[in-house]
C-alpha atoms as a PDB file:
ATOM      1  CA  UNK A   1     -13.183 -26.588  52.248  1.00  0.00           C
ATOM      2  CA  UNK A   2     -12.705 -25.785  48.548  1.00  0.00           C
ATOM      3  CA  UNK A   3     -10.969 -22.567  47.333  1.00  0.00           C
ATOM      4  CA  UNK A   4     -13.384 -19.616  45.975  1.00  0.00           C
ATOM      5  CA  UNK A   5     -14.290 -19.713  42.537  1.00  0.00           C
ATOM      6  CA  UNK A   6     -13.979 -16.314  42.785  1.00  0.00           C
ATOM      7  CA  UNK A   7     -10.373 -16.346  43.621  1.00  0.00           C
ATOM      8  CA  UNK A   8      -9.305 -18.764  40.861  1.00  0.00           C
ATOM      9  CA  UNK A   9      -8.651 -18.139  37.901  1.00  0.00           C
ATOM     10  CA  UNK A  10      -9.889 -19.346  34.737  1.00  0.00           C
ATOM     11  CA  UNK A  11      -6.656 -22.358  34.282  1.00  0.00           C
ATOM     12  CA  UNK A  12      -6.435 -22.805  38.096  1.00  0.00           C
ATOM     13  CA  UNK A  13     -10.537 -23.438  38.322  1.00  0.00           C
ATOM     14  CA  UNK A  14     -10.689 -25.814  35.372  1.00  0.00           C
ATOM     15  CA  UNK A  15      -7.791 -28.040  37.331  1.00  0.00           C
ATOM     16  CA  UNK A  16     -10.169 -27.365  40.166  1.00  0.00           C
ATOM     17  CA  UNK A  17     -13.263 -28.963  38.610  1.00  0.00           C
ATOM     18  CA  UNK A  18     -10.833 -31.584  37.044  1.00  0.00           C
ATOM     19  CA  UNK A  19      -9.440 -32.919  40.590  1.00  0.00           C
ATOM     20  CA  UNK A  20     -12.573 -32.838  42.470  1.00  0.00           C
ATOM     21  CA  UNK A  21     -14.326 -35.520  40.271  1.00  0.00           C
ATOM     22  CA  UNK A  22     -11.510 -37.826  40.126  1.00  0.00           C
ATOM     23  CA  UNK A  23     -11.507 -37.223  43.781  1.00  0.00           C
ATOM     24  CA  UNK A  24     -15.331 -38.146  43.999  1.00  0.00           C
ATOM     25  CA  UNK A  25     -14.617 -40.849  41.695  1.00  0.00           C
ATOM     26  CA  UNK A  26     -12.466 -42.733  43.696  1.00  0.00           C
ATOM     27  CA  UNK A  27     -14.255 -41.907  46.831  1.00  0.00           C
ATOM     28  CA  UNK A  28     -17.462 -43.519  45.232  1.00  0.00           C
ATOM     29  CA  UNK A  29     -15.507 -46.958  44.151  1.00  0.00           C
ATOM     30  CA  UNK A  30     -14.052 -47.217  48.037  1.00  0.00           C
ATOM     31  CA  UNK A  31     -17.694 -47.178  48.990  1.00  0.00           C
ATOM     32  CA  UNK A  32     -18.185 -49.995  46.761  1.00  0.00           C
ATOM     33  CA  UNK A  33     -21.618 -48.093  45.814  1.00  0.00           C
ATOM     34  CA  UNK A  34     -21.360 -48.469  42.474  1.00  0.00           C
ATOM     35  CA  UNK A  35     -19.055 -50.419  40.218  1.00  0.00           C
ATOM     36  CA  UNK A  36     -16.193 -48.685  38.405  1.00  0.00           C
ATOM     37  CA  UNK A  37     -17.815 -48.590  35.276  1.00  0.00           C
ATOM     38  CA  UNK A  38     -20.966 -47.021  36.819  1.00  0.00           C
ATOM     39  CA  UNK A  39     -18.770 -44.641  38.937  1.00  0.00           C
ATOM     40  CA  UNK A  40     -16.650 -43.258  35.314  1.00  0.00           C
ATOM     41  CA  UNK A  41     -19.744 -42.846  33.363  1.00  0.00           C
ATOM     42  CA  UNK A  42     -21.540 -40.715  35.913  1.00  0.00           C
ATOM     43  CA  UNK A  43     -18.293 -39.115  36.434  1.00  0.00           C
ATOM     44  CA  UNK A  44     -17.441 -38.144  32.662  1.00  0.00           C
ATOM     45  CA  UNK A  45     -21.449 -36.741  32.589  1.00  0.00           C
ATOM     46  CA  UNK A  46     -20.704 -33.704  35.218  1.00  0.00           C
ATOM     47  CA  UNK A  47     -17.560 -33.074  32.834  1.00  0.00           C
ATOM     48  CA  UNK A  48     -19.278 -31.345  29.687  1.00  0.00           C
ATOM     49  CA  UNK A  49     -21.529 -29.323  32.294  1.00  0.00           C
ATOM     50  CA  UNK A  50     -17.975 -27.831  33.821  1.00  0.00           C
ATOM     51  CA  UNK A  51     -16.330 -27.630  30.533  1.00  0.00           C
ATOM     52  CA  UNK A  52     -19.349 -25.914  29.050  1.00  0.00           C
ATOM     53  CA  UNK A  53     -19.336 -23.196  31.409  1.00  0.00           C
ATOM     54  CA  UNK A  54     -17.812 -19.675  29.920  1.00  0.00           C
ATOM     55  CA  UNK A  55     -15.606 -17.474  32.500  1.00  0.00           C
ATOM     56  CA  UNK A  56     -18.416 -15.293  33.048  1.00  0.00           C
ATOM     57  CA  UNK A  57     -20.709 -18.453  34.505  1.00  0.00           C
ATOM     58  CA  UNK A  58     -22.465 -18.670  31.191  1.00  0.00           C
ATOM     59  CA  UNK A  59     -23.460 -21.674  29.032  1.00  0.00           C
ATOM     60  CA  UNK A  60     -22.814 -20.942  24.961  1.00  0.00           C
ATOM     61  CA  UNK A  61     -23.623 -23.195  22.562  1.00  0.00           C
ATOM     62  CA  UNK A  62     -20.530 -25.217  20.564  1.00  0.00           C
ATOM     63  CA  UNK A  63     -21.021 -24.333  17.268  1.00  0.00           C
ATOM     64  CA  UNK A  64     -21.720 -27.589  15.063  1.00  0.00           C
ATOM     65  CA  UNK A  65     -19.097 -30.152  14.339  1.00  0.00           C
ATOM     66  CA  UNK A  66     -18.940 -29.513  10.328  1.00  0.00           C
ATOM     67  CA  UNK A  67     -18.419 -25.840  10.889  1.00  0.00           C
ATOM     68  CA  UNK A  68     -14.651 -24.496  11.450  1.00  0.00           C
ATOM     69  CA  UNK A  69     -14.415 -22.008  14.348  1.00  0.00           C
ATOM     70  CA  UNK A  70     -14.141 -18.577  12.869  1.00  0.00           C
ATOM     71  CA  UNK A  71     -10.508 -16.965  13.395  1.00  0.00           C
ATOM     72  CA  UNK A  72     -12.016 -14.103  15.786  1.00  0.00           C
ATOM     73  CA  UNK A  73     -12.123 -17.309  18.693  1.00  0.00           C
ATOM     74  CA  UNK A  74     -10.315 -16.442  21.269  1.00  0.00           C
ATOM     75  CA  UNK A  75      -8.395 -18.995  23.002  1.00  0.00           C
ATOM     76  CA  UNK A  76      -9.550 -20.520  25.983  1.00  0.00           C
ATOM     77  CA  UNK A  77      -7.210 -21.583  29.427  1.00  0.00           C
ATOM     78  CA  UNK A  78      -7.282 -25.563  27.842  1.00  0.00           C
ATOM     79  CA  UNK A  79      -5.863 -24.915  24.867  1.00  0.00           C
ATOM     80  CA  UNK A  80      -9.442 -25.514  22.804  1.00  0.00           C
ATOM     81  CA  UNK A  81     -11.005 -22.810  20.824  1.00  0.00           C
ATOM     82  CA  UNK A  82     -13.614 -20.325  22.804  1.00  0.00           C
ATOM     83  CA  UNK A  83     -17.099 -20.634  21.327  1.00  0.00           C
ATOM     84  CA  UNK A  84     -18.307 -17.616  23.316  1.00  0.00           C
ATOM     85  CA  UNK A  85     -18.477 -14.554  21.718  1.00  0.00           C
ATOM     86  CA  UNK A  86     -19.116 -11.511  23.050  1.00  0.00           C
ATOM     87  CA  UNK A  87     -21.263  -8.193  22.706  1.00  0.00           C
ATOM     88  CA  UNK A  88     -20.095  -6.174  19.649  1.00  0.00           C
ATOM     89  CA  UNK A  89     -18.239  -2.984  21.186  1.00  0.00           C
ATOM     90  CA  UNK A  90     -19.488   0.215  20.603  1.00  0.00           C
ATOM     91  CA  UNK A  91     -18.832   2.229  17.402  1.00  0.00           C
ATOM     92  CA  UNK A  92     -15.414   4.529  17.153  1.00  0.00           C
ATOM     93  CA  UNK A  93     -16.145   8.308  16.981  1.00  0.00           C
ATOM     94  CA  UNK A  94     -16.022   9.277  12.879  1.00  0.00           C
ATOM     95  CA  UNK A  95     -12.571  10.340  11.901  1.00  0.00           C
ATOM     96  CA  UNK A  96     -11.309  13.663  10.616  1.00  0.00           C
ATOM     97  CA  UNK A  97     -12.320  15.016   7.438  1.00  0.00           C
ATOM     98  CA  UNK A  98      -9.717  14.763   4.666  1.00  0.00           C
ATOM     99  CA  UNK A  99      -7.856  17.374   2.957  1.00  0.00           C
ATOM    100  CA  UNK A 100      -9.789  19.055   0.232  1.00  0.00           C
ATOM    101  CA  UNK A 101      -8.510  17.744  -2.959  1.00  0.00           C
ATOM    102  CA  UNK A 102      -6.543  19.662  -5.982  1.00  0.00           C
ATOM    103  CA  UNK A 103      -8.808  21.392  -8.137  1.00  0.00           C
ATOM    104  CA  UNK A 104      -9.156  19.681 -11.346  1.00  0.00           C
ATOM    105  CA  UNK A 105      -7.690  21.291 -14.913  1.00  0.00           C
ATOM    106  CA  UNK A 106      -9.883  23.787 -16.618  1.00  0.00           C
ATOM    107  CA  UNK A 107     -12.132  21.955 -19.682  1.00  0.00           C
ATOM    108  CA  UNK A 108     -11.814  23.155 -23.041  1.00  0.00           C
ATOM    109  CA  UNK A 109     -13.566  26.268 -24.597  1.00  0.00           C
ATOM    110  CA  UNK A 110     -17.258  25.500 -25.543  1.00  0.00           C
ATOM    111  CA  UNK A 111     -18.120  26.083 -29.147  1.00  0.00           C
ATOM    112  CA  UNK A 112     -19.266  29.567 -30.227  1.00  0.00           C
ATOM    113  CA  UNK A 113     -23.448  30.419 -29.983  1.00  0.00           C
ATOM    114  CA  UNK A 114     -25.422  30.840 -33.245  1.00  0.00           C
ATOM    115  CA  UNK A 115     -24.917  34.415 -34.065  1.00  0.00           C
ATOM    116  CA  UNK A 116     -28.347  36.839 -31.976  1.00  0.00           C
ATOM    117  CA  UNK A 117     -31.074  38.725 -34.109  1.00  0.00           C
ATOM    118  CA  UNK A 118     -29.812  41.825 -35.860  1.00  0.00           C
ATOM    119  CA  UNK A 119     -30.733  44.773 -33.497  1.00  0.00           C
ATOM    120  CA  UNK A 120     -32.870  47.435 -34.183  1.00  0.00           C
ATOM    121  CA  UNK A 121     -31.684  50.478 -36.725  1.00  0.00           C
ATOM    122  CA  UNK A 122     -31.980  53.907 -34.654  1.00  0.00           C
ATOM    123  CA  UNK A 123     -29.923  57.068 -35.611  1.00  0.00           C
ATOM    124  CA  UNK A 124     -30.230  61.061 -35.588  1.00  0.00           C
ATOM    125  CA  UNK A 125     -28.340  64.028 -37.409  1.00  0.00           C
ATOM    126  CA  UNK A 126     -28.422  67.348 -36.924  1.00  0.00           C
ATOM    127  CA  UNK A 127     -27.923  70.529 -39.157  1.00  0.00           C
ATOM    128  CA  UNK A 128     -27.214  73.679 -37.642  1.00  0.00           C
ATOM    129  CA  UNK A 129     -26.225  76.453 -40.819  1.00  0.00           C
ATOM    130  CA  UNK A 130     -27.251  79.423 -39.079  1.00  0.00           C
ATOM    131  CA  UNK A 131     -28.269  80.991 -35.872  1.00  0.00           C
ATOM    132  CA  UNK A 132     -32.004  81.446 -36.654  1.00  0.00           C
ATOM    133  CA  UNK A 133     -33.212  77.516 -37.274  1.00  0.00           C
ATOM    134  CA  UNK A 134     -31.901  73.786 -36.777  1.00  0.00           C
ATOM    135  CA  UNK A 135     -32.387  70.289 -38.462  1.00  0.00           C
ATOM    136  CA  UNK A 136     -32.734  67.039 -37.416  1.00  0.00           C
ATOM    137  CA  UNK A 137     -32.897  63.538 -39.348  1.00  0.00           C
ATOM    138  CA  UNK A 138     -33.981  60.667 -37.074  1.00  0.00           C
ATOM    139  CA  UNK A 139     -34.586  56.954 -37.994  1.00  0.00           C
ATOM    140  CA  UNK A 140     -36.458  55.389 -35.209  1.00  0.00           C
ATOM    141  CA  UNK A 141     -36.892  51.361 -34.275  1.00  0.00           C
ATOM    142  CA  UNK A 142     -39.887  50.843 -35.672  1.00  0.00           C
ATOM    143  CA  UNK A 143     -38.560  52.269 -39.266  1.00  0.00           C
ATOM    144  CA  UNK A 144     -39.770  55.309 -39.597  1.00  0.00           C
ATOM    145  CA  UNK A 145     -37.558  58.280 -40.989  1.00  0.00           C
ATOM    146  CA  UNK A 146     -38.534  62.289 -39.878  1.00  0.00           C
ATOM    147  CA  UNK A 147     -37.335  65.348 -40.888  1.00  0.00           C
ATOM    148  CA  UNK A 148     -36.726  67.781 -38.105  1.00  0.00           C
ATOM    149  CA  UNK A 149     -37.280  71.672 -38.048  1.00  0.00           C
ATOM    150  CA  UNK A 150     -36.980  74.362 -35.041  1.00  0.00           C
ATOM    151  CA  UNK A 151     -36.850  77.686 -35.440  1.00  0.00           C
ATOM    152  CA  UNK A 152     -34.191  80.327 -33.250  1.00  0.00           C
ATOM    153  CA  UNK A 153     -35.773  83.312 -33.657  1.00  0.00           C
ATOM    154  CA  UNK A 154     -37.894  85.678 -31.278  1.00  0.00           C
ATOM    155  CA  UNK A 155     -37.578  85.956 -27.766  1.00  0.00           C
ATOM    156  CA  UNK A 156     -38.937  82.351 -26.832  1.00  0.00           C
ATOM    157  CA  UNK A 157     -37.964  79.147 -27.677  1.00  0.00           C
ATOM    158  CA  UNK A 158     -40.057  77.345 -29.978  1.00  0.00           C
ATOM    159  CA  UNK A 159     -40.379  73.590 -30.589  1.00  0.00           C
ATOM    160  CA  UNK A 160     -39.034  71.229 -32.211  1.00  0.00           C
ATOM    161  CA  UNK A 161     -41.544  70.516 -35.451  1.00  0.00           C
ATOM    162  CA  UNK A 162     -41.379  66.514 -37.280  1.00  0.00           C
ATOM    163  CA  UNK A 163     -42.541  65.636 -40.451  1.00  0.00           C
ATOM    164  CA  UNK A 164     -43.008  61.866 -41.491  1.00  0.00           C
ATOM    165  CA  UNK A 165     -40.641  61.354 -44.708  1.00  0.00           C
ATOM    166  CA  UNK A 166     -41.346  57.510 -44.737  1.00  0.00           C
ATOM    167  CA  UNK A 167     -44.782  58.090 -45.948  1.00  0.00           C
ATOM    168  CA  UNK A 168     -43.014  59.582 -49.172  1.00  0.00           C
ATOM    169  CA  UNK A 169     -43.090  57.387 -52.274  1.00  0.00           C
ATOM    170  CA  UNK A 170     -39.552  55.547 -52.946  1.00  0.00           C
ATOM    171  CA  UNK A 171     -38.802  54.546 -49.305  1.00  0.00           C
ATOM    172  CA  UNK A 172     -37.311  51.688 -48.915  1.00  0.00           C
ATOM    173  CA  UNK A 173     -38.575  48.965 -46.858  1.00  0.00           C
ATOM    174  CA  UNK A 174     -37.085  45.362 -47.401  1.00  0.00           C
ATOM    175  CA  UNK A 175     -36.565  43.095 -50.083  1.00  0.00           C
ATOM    176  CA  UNK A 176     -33.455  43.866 -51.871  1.00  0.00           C
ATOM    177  CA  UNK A 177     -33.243  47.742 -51.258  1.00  0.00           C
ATOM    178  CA  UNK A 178     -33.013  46.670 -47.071  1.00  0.00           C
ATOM    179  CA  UNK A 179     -34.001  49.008 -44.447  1.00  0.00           C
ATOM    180  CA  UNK A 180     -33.136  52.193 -43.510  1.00  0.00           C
ATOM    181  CA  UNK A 181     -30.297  51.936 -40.943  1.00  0.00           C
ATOM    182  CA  UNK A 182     -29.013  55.410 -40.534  1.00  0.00           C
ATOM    183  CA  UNK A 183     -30.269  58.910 -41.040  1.00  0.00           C
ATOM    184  CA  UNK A 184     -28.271  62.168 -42.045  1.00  0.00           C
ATOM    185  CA  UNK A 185     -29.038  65.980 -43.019  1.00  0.00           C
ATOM    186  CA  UNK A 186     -27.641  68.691 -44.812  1.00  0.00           C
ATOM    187  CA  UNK A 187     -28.327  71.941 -46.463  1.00  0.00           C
ATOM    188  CA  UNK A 188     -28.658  71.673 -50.170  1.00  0.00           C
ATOM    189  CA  UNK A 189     -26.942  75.151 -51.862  1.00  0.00           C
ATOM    190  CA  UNK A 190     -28.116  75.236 -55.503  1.00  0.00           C
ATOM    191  CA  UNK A 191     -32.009  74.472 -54.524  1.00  0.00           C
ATOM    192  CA  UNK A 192     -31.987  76.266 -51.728  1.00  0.00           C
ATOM    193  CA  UNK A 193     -33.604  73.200 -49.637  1.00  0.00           C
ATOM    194  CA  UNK A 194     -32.607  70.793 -46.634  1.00  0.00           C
ATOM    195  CA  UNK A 195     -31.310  67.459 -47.831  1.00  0.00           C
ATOM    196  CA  UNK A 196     -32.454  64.127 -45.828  1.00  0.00           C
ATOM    197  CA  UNK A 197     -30.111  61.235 -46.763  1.00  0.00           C
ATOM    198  CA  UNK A 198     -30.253  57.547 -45.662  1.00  0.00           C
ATOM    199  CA  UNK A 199     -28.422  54.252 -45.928  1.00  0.00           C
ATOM    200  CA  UNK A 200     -29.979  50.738 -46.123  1.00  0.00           C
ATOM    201  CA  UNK A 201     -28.611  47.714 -44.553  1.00  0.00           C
ATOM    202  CA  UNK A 202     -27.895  46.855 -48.310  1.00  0.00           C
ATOM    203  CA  UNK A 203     -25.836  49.470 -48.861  1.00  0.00           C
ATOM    204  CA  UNK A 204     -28.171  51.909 -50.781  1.00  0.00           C
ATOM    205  CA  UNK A 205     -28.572  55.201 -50.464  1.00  0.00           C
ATOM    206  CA  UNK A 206     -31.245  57.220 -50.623  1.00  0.00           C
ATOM    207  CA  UNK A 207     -32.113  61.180 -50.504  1.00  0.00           C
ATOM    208  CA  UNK A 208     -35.509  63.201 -50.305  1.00  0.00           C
ATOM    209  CA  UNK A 209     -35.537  67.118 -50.573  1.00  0.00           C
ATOM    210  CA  UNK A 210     -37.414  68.995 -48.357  1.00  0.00           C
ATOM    211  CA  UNK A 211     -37.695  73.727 -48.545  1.00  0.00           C
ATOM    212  CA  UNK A 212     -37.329  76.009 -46.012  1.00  0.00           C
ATOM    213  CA  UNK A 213     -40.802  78.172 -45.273  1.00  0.00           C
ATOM    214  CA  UNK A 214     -40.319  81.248 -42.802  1.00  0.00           C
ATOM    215  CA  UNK A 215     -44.220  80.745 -42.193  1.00  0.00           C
ATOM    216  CA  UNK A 216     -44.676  84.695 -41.669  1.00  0.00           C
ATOM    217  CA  UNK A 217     -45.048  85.419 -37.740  1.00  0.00           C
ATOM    218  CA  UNK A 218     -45.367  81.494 -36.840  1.00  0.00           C
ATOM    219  CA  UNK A 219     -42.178  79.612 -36.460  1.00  0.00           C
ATOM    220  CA  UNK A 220     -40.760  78.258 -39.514  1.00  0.00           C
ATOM    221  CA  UNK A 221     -41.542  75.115 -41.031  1.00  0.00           C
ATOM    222  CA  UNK A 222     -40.368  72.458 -43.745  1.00  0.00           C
ATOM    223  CA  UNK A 223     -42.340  72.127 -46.807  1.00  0.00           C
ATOM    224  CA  UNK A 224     -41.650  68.470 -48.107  1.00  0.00           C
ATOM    225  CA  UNK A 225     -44.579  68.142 -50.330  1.00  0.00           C
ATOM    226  CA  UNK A 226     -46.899  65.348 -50.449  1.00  0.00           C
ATOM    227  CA  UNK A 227     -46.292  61.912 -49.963  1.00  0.00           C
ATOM    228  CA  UNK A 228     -46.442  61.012 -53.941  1.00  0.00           C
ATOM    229  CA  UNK A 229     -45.436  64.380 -55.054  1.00  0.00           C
ATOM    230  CA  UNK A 230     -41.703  64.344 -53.286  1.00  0.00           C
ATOM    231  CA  UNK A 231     -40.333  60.794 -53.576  1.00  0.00           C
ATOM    232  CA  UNK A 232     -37.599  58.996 -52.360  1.00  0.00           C
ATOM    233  CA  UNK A 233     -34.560  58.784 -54.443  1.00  0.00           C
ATOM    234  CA  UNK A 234     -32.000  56.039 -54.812  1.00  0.00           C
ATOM    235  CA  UNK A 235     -28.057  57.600 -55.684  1.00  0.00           C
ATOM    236  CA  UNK A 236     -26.918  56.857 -59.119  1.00  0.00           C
ATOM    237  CA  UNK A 237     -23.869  55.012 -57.706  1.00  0.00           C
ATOM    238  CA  UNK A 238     -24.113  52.321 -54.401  1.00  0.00           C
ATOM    239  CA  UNK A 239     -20.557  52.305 -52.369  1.00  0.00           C
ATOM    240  CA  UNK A 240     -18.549  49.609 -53.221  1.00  0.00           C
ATOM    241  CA  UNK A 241     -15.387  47.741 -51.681  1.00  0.00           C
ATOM    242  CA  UNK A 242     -12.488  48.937 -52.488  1.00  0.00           C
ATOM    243  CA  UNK A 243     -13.863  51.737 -55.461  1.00  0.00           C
ATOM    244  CA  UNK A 244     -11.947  54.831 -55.354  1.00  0.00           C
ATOM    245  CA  UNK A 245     -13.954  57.554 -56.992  1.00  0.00           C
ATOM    246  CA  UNK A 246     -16.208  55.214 -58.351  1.00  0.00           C
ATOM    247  CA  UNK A 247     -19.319  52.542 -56.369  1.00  0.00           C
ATOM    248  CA  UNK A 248     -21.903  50.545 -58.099  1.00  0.00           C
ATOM    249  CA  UNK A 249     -23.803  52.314 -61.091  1.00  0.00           C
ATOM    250  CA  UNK A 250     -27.856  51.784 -60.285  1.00  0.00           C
ATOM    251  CA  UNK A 251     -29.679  50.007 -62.938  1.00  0.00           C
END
């Protein structure tokens, strides 16, 4: 009775196979069945059956003759390279993410923008001589300049009252004399009248001259005269850098 293939392992079943057909061989020549020759040949067919045969019962196909084995063959019990390669193995779990890296040097300073639009000119002033009226000057975004009037007296307060000045003849608007960028007011001693002053964003200055009218029982009011009867006025002298005493003479 022949030993378990099951209890053999993969060396000890190959000498197995090995000894049984030289076994049968000899057994068959003693019969005088077939002739030695005969008896070899059938003999050395059985052995690439038995020698094809992987561990795992099996058959894999040799890989052709030209082509080298690759270096992942495993061994086999003989001595010969295995030709049976099995299932690829599962894929590892992912590994741990890696360490956050340095942060990088700051870059250099981006050039400066273009220069914005010049913003609107808006100012007021205010004039307060005595306790019975008030002044205002304001120069609003759109360019406009008013003159500003409210009178203190009685026992309620009355409004402020505006009057236009950039409707007045002289006003500058653009070209060389600029815009009016700021406003101011003050009380003019010798005439007796309310001084509205402005500046361009040229440099030049301007004044208008507006009275005082107590406007019998009804608040008081400014009397600036028409618009081309009380012009605008540019200063004799423009400021200038660095003048002491002095500015720009107006031609």
């Amino acid at each position: 009775m022949s030993p378990d293939d099951r209890t053999l392992g993969p060396l000890a079943r190959d000498r197995f196979k090995k000894a049984g057909i030289v076994a049968s061989l000899a057994l068959v020549m003693a019969a005088g069945v077939v002739s030695p020759s005969t008896a070899a040949a059938r003999a050395m067919a059985e052995r690439p059956r038995v020698a094809a045969a992987s561990d795992n019962g099996h058959e894999c196909k040799p890989s052709p003759s030209h082509h080298k084995p690759k270096p992942h063959h495993r061994v086999s019990p003989t001595g010969g390279k295995d030709l049976c390669k099995g299932p690829t193995g599962p894929t590892g779990p992912k590994g741990a993410t890696g360490a956050t890296g340095a942060t990088g040097p700051t870059g250099p300073t981006g050039a400066t923008g273009s220069p914005g639009a010049t913003g609107p000119c808006i100012d007021i002033d205010a004039y307060h001589p005595q306790g019975n009226v008030e002044y205002r000057a304001a120069l609003t975004a759109d360019g406009r300049y008013y003159a500003g009037i409210r009178d203190l007296t009685g026992s309620e307060a009355n409004p402020m009252l505006w009057t236009d000045l950039s409707t007045h003849e002289g006003y500058p608007a653009g070209g060389a004399p600029g815009v009016p960028c700021a406003a101011a007011v003050g009380e003019h001693p010798t005439s007796g009248g309310i001084q509205f002053d402005l500046i361009t964003t040229t440099g030049r200055v301007y004044e208008i001259t507006c009275t005082f009218d107590p406007n019998g029982s009804d608040p008081a009011i400014l009397q600036c005269g028409t618009p081309t009867g009380n012009d605008w006025v540019e200063m004799n002298r423009r400021p200038a850098p660095n003048a002491v005493n002095g500015g720009t003479i107006v031609t």
